[in-house]
C-alpha atoms as a PDB file:
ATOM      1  CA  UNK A   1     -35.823   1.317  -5.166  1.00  0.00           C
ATOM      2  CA  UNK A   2     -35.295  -2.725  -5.750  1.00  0.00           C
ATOM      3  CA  UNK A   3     -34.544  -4.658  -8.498  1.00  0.00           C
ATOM      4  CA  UNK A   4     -37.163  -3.882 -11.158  1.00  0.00           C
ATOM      5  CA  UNK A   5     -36.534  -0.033 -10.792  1.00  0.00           C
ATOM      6  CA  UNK A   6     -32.956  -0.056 -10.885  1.00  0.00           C
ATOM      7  CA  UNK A   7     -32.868  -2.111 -14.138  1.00  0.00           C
ATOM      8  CA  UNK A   8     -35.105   0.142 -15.636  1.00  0.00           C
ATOM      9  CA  UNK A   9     -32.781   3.368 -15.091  1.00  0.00           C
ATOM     10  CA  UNK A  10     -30.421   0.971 -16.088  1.00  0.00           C
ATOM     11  CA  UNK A  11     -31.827   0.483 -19.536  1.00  0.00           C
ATOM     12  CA  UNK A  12     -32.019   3.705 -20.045  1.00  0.00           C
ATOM     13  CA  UNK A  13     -28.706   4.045 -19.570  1.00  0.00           C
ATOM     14  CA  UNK A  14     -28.940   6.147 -16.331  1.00  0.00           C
ATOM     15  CA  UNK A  15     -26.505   4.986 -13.019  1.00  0.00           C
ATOM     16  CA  UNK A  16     -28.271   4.672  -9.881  1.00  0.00           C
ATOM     17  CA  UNK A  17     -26.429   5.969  -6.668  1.00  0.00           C
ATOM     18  CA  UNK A  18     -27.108   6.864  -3.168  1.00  0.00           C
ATOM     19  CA  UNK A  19     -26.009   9.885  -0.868  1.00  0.00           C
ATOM     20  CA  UNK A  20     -25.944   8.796   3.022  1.00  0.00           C
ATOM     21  CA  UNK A  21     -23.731  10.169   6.235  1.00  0.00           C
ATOM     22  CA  UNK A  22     -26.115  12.788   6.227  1.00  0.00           C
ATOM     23  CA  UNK A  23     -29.646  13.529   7.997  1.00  0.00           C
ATOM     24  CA  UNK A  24     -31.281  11.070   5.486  1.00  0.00           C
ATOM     25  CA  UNK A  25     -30.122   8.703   2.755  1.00  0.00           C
ATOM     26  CA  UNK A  26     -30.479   9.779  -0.985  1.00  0.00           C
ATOM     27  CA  UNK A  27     -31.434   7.675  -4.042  1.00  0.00           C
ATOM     28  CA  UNK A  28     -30.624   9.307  -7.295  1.00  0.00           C
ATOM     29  CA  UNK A  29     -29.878   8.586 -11.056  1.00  0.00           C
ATOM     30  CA  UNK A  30     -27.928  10.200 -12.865  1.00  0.00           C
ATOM     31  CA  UNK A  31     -26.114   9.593 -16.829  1.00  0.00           C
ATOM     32  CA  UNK A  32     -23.257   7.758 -16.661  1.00  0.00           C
ATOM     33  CA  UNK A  33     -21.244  10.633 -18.264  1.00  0.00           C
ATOM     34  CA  UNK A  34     -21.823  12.306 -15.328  1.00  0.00           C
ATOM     35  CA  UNK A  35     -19.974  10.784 -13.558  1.00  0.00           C
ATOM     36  CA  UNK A  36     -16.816  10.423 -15.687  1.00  0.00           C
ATOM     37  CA  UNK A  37     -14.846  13.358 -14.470  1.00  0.00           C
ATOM     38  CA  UNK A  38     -15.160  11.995 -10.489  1.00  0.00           C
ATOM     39  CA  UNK A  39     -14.433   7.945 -11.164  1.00  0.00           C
ATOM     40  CA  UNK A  40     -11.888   8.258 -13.731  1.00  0.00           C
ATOM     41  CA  UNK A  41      -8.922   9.794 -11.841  1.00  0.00           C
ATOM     42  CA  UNK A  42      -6.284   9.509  -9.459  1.00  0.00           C
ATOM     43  CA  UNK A  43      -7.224  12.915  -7.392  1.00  0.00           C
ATOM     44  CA  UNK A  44      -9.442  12.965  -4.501  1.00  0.00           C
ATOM     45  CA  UNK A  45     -12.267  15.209  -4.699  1.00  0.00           C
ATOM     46  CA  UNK A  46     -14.687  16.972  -3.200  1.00  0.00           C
ATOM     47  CA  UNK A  47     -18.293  17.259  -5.180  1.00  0.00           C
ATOM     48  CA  UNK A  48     -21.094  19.116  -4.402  1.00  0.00           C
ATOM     49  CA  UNK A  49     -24.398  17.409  -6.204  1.00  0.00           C
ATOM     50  CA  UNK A  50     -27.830  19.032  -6.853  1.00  0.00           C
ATOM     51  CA  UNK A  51     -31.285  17.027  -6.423  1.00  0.00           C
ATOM     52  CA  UNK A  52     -34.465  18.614  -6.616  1.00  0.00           C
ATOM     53  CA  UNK A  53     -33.031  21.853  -5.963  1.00  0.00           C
ATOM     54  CA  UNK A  54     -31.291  21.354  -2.493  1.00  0.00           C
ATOM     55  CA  UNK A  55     -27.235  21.029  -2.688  1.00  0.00           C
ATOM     56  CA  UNK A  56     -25.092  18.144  -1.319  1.00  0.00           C
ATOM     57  CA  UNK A  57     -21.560  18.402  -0.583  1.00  0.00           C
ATOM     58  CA  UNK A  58     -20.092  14.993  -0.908  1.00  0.00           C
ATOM     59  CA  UNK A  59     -16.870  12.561  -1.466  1.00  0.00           C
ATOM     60  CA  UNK A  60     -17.002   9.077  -3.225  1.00  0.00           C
ATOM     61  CA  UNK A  61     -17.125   6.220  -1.164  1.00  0.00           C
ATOM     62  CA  UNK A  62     -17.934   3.346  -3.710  1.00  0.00           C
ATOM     63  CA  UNK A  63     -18.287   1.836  -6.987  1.00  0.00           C
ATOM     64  CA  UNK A  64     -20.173  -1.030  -8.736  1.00  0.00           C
ATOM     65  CA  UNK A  65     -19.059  -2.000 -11.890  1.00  0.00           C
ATOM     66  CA  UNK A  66     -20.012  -4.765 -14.425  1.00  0.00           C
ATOM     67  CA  UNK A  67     -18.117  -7.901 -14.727  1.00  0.00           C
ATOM     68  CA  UNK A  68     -18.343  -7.900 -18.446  1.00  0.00           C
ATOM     69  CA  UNK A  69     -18.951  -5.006 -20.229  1.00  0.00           C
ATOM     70  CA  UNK A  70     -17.121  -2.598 -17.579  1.00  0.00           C
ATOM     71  CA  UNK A  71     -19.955  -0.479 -17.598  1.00  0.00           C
ATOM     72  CA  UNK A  72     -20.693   1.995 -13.919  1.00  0.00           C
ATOM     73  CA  UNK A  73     -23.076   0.159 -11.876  1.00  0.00           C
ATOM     74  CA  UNK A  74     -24.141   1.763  -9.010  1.00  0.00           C
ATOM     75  CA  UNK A  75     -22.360   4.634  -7.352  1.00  0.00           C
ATOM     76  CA  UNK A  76     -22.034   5.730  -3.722  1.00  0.00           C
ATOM     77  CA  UNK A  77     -20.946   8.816  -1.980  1.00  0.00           C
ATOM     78  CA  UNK A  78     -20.413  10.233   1.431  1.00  0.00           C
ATOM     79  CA  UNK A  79     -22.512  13.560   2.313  1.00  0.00           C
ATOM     80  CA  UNK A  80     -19.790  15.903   4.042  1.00  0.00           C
ATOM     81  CA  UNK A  81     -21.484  17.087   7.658  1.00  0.00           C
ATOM     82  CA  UNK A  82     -19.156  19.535   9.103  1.00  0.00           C
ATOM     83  CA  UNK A  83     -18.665  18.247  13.023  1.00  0.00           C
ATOM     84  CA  UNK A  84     -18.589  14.951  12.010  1.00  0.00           C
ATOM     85  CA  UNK A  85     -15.195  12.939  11.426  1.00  0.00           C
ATOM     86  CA  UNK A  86     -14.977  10.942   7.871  1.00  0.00           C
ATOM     87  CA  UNK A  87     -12.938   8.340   6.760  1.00  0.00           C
ATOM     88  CA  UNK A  88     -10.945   9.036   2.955  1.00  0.00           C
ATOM     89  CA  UNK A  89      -8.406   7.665   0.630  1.00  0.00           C
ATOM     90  CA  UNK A  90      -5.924  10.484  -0.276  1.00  0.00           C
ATOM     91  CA  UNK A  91      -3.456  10.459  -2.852  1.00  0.00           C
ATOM     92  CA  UNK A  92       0.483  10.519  -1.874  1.00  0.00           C
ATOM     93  CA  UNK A  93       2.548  13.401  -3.876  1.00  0.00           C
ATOM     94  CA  UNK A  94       6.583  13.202  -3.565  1.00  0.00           C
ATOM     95  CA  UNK A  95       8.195  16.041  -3.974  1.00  0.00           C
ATOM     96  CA  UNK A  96      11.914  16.934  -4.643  1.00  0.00           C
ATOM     97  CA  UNK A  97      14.547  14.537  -5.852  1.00  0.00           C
ATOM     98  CA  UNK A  98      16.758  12.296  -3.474  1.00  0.00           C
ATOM     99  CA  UNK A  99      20.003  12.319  -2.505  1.00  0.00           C
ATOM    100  CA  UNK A 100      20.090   8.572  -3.551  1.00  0.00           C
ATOM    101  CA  UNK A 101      18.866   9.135  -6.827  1.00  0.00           C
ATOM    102  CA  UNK A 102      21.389  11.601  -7.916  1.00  0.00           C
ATOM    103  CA  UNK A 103      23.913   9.168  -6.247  1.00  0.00           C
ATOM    104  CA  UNK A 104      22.404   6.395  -9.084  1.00  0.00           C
ATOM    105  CA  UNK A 105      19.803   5.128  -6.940  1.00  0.00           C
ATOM    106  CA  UNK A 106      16.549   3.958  -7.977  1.00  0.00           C
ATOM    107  CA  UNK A 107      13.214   5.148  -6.258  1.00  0.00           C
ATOM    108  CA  UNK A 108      10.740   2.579  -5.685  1.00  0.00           C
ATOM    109  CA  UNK A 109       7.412   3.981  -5.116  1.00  0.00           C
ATOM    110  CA  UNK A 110       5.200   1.604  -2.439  1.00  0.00           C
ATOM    111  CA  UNK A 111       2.242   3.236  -1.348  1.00  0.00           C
ATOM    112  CA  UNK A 112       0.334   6.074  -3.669  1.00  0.00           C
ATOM    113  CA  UNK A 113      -2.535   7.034  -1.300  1.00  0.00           C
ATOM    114  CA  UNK A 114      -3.148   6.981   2.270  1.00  0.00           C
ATOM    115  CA  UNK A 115      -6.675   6.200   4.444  1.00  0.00           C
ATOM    116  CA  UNK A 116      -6.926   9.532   6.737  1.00  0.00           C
ATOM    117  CA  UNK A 117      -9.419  10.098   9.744  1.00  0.00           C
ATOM    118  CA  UNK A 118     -10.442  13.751   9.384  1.00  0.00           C
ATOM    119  CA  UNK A 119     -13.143  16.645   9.373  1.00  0.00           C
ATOM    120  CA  UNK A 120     -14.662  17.566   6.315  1.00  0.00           C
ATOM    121  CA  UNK A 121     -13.183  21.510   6.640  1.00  0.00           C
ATOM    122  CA  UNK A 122      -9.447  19.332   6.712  1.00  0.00           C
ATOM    123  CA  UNK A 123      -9.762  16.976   3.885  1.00  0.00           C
ATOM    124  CA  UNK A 124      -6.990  18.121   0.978  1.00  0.00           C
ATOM    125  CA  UNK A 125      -6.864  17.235  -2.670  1.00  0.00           C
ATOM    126  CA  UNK A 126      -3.513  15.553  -1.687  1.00  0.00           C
ATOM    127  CA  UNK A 127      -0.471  14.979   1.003  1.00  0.00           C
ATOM    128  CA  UNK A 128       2.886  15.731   0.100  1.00  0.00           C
ATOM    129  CA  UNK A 129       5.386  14.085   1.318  1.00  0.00           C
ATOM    130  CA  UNK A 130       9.011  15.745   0.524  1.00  0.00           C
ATOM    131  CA  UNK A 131      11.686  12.722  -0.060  1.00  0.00           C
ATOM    132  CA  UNK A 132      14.444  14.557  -1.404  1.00  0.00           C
ATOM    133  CA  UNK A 133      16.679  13.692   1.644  1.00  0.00           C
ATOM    134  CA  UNK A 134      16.051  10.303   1.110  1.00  0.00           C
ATOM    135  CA  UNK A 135      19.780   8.217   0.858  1.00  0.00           C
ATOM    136  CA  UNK A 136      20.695   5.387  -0.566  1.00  0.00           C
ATOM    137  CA  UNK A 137      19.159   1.894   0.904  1.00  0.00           C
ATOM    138  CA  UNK A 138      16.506   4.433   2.759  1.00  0.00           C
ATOM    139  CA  UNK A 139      12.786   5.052   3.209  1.00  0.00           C
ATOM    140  CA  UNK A 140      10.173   7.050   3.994  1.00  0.00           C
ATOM    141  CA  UNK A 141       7.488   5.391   5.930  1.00  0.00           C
ATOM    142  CA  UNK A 142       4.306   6.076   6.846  1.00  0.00           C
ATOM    143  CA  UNK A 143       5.034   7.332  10.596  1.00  0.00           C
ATOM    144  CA  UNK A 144       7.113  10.080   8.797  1.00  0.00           C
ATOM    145  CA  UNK A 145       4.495  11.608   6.953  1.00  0.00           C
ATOM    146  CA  UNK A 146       3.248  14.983   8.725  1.00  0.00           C
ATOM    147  CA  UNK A 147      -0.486  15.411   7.930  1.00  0.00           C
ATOM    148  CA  UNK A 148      -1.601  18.327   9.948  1.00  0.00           C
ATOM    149  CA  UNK A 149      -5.340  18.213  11.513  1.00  0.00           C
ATOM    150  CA  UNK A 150      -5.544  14.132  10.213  1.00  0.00           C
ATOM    151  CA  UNK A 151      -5.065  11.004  12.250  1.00  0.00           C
ATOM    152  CA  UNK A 152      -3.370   8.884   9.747  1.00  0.00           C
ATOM    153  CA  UNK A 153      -4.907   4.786  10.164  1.00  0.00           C
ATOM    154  CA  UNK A 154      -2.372   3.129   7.981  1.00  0.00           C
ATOM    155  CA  UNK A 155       0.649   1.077   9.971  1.00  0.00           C
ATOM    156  CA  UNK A 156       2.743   3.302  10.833  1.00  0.00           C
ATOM    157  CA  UNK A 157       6.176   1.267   9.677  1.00  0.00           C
ATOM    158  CA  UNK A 158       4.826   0.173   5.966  1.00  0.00           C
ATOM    159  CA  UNK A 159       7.520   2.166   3.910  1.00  0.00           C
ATOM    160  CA  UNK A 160       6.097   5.034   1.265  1.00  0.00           C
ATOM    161  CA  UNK A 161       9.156   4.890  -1.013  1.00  0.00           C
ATOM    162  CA  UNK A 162      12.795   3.571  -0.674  1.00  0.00           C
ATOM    163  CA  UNK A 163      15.760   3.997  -2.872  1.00  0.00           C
ATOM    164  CA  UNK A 164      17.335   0.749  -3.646  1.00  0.00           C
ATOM    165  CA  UNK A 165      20.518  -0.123  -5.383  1.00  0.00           C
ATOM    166  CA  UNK A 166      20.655   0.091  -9.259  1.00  0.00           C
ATOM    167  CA  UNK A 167      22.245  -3.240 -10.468  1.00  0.00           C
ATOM    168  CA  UNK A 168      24.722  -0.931 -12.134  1.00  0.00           C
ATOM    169  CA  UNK A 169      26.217   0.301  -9.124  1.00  0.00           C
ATOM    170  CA  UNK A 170      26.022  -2.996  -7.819  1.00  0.00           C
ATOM    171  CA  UNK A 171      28.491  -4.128 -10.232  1.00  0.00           C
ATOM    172  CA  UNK A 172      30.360  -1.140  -9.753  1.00  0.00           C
ATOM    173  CA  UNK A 173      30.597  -1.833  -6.367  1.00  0.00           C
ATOM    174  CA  UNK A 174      32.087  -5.256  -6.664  1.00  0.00           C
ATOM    175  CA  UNK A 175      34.635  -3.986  -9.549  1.00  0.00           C
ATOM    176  CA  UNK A 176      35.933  -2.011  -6.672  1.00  0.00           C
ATOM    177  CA  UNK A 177      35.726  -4.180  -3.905  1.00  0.00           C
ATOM    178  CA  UNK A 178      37.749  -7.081  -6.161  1.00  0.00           C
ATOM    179  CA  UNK A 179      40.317  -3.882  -6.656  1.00  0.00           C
ATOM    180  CA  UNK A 180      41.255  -4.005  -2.911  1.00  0.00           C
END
């Protein structure tokens, strides 16, 4: 605890980080390396940590980082306690292929994660979201996503993913409006 000690684990290359949500809060250090496989991906993830014997089930709620030399700071994570609610990032999947792509549409991707209100037993790795009757000029907003078991706290109208006119066929358009 304080400054002295967490420069010291510092120097020895070791990341200090803190478990809380639970009965008590957890200090902890831990190598850097350790750490690699939960703060360098895209996925959401559940991860269950050992100290002094007793187990932790927990989800990643912040990172530290240094200005400079990029190097992990200080890590924090959220101890999973099953009755209670918990706030997470999840990662967006779209699945299928629109009908406004194969009608030489482009998809514009918006949003890759959403910020879910759930219990611990109905967090997911992911929610997919199935676009592939999305037209031409369409989207797919927030308010249509179905996340079973989740209350879902981003605005409701802030669009996912649209298809949007290539400027192809927007010159193929006005070929064959100047036709007529």
């Amino acid at each position: 605890m304080g400054k002295k000690a967490t420069r010291q684990l510092r120097s020895q290359e070791l990341v200090p980080g803190v478990i809380y949500g639970g009965a008590q809060e957890v200090n902890f250090s831990a190598p850097a390396k350790a750490f690699k496989p939960i703060v360098y991906t895209s996925e959401f993830m559940q991860t269950e940590i050992q100290i002094d014997g007793q187990k932790y089930v927990c989800i990643l709620k912040d990172l530290q980082f240094d200005k400079v030399t990029d190097a992990l700071l200080h890590i924090d994570f959220l101890e999973l306690v099953g009755d209670k609610k918990v706030v997470a990032t999840l990662p967006l999947h779209l699945t299928g292929v629109p009908v406004g792509v194969k009608g030489g549409g482009k998809l514009v991707v918006k949003m890759k994660s959403l910020k879910v209100k759930a219990l611990p037993n109905d967090l997911r790795e992911a929610i997919y979201v199935d676009i592939s009757n999305l037209e031409l000029n369409g989207n797919v907003r927030v308010e249509d996503v179905k996340a079973e078991n989740m209350e879902i706290l981003n605005t409701p109208r802030i669009p996912i993913a649209s298809v949007v006119m290539t400027r192809q066929l927007k010159q193929e358009e006005s070929k064959d409006d100047k036709k007529k």
